[in-house]
Protein backbone atom coordinates (compact mmCIF):
# COMPACT_ATOMS: atom_id res chain seq x y z
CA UNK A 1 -19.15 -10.26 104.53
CA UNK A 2 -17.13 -8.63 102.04
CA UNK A 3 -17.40 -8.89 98.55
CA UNK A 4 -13.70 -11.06 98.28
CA UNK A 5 -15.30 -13.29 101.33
CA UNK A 6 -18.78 -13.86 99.71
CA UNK A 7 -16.69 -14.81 96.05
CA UNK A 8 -14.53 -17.98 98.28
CA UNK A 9 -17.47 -19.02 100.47
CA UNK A 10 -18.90 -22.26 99.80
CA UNK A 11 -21.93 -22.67 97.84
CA UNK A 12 -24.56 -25.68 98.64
CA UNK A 13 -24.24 -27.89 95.47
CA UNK A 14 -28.41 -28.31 95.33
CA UNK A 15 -28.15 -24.36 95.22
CA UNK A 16 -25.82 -24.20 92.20
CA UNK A 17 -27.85 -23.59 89.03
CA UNK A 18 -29.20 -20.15 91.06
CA UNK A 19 -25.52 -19.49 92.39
CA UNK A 20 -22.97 -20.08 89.64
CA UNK A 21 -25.63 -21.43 86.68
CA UNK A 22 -24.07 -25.32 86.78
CA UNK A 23 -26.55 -28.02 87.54
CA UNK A 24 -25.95 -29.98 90.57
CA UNK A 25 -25.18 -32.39 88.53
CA UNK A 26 -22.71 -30.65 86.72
CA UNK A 27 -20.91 -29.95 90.25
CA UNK A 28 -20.89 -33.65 91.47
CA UNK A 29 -19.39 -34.72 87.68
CA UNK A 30 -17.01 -32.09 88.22
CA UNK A 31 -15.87 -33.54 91.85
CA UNK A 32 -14.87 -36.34 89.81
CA UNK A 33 -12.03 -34.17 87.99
CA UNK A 34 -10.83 -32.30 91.22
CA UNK A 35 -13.72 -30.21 92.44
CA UNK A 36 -13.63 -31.21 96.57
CA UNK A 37 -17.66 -31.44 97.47
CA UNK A 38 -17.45 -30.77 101.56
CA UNK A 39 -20.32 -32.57 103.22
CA UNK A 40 -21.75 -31.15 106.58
CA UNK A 41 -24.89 -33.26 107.80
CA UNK A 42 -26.95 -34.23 104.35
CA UNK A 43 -25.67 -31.14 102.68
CA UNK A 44 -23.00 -30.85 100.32
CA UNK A 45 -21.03 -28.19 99.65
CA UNK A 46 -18.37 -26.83 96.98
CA UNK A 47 -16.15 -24.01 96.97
CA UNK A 48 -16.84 -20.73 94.60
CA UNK A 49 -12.98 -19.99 93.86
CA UNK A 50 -11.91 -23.88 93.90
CA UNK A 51 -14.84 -24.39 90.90
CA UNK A 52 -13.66 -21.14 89.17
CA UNK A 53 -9.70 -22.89 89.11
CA UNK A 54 -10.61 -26.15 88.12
CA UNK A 55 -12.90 -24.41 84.87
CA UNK A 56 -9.56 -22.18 84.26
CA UNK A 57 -7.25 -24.82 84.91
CA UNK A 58 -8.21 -26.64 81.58
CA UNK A 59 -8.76 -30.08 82.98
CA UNK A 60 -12.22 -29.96 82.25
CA UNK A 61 -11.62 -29.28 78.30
CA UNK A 62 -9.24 -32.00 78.64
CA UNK A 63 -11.02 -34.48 80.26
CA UNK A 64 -14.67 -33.64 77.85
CA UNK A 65 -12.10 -33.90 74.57
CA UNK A 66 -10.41 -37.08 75.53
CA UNK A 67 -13.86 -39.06 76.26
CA UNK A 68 -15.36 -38.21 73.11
CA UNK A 69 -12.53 -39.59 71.32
């Protein structure tokens, strides 16, 4: 798997805090603004490059600005 592949592959949301330092629970709040959590069995997946768009993307600042208001 090459280094491009390994950045897009999905990463098991109860693996997270190791994998991209977010909580688990961090990911599933996030799936709530956009992030699509893929479920295969009992585990749950998200993807790397979908999480890194929806950070740059700026609906997360959005959405934490307009609920503390």
């Amino acid at each position: 798997m090459s280094k491009e592949e390994a950045r897009d592959a999905l990463v098991r949301v109860s693996k997270a805090k190791r994998e991209v330092d977010l909580s688990p629970n961090t990911i599933r709040a996030y799936s709530g603004h956009g992030l699509r959590l893929h479920k295969v069995g009992k585990a749950v997946f998200f993807s790397r490059s979908e999480l890194a768009a929806l950070i740059t993307s700026g609906v997360l600042a959005t959405s934490l600005k307009n609920s503390r208001n």
